[in-house]
Protein backbone atom coordinates (compact mmCIF):
# COMPACT_ATOMS: atom_id res chain seq x y z
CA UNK A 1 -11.76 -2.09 -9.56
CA UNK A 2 -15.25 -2.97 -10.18
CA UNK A 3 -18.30 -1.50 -8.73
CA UNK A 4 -21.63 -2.53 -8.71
CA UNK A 5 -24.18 -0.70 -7.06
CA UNK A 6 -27.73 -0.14 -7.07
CA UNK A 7 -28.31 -2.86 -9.57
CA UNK A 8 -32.05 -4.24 -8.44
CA UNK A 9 -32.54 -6.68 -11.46
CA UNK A 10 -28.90 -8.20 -11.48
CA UNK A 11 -29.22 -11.95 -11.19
CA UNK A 12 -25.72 -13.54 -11.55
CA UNK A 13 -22.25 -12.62 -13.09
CA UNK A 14 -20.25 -15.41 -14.98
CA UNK A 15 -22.41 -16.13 -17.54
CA UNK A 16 -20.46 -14.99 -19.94
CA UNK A 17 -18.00 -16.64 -22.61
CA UNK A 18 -14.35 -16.55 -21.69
CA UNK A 19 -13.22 -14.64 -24.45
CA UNK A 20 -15.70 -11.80 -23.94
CA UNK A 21 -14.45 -10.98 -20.22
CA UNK A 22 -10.80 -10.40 -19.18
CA UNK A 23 -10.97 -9.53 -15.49
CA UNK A 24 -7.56 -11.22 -15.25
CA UNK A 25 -5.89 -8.11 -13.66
CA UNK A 26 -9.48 -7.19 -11.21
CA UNK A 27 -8.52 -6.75 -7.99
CA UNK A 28 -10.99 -4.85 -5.82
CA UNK A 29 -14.52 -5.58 -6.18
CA UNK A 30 -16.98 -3.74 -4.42
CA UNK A 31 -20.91 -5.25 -4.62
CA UNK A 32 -23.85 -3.09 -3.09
CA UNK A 33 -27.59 -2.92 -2.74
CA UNK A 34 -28.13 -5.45 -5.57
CA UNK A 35 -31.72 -6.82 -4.58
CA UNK A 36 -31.85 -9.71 -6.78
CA UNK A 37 -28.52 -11.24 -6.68
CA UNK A 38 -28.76 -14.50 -4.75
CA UNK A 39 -24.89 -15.58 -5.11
CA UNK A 40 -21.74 -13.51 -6.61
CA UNK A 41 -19.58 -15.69 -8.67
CA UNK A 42 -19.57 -18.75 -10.70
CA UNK A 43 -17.14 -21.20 -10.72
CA UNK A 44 -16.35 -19.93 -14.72
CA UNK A 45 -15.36 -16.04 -13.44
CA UNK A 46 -13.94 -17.26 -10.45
CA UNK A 47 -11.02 -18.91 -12.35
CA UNK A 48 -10.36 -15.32 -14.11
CA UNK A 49 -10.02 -13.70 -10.93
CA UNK A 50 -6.84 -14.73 -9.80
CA UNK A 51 -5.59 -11.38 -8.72
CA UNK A 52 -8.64 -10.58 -6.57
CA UNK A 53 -6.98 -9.18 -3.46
CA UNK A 54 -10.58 -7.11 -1.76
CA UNK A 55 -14.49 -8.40 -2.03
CA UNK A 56 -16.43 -6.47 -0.18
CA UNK A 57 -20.35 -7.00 -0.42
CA UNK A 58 -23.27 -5.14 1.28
CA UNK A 59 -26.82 -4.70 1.75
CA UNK A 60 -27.69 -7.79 -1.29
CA UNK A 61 -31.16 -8.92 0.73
CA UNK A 62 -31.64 -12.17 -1.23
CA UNK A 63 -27.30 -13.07 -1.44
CA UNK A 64 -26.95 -17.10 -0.05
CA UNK A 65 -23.63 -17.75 -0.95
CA UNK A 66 -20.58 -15.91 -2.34
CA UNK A 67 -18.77 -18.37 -3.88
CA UNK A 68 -20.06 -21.45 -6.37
CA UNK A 69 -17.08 -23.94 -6.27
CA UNK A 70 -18.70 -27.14 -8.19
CA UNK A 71 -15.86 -26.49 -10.43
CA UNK A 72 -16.07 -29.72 -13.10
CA UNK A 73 -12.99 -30.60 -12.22
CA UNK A 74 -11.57 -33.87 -9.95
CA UNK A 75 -9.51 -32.18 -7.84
CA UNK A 76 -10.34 -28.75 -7.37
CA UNK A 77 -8.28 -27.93 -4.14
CA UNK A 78 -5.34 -26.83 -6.63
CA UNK A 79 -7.67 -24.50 -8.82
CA UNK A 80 -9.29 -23.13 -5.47
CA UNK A 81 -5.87 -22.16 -4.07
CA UNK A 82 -4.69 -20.71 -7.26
CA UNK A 83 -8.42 -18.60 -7.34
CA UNK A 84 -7.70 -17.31 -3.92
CA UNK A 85 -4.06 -16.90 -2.93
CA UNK A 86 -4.12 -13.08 -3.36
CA UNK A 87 -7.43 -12.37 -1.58
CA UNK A 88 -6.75 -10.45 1.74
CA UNK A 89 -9.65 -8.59 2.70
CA UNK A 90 -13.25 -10.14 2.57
CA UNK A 91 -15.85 -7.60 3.68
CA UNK A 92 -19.68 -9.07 4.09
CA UNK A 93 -22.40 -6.78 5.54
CA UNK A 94 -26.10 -6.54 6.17
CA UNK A 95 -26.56 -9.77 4.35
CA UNK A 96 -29.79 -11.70 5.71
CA UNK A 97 -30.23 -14.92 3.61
CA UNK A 98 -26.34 -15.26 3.75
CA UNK A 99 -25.55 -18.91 4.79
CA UNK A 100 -22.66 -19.91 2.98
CA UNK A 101 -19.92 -18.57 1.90
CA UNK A 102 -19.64 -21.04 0.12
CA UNK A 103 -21.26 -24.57 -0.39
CA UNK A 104 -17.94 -26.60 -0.71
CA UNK A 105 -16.85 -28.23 2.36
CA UNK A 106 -14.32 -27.50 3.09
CA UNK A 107 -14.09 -24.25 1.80
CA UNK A 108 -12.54 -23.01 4.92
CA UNK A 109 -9.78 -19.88 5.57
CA UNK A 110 -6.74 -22.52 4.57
CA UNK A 111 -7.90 -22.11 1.00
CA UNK A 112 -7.53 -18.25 1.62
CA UNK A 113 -3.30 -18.29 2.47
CA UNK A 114 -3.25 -14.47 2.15
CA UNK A 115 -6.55 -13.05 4.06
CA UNK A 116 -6.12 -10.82 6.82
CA UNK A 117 -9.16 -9.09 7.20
CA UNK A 118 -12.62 -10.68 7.89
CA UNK A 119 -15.10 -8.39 8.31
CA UNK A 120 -18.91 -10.01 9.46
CA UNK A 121 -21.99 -7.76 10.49
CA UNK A 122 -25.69 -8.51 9.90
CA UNK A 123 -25.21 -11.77 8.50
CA UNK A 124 -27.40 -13.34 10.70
CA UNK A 125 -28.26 -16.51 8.85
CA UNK A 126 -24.59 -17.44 8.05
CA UNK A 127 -23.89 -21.07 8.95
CA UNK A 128 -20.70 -21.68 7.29
């Protein structure tokens, strides 16, 4: 599990080499009042979180988008399924500049096989 709450100056998370970060086994992540934080993951930590099975995120005022897909890849559809076939429960609240979840079209819920829960509220300015 990995919490992060309360963290007014975080920016981004994926920055960092591949050796240095082994969330390989992650599987809950929990994201709270973190002010500055306009999207969650990178295309680079997204392909280390292949177990990810819960995302919840709440109360991030400047969050757009949850997920960066421009993976440099030319076909990414197998490296998106692989990313989220174990993701079941995505939790977004009180999220005001939220208007993707993510860019990539289309990102849809057939890239998520295994999601059963999809939990929305005060994400007013979500498009897609």
């Amino acid at each position: 599990m990995l919490e992060l709450e309360h963290l007014d100056n975080l920016e981004g998370m994926g920055h960092c080499p591949p050796s240095s970060m082994s969330l390989s086994k992650l599987k809950y992540v929990y994201i709270r009042h973190c002010g500055k934080l306009p999207k969650v993951f990178q295309a680079q930590l997204l392909t280390r979180l292949q177990n990810l099975e819960k995302l919840s995120i709440e109360d991030c005022s400047l969050l757009e988008k949850v997920f960066d897909l421009e993976l440099e890849v030319a076909d990414c559809t197998e490296h998106d399924s692989k990313i989220f076939s174990l993701l079941k429960s995505l939790k977004l609240k009180s999220l005001p500049q939220l208007n993707h979840i993510s860019e990539r079209d289309p990102i849809g819920l057939m890239h998520i096989p295994q999601l059963s829960i999809l939990d929305i509220d005060g994400c007013d300015n979500l498009r897609f």
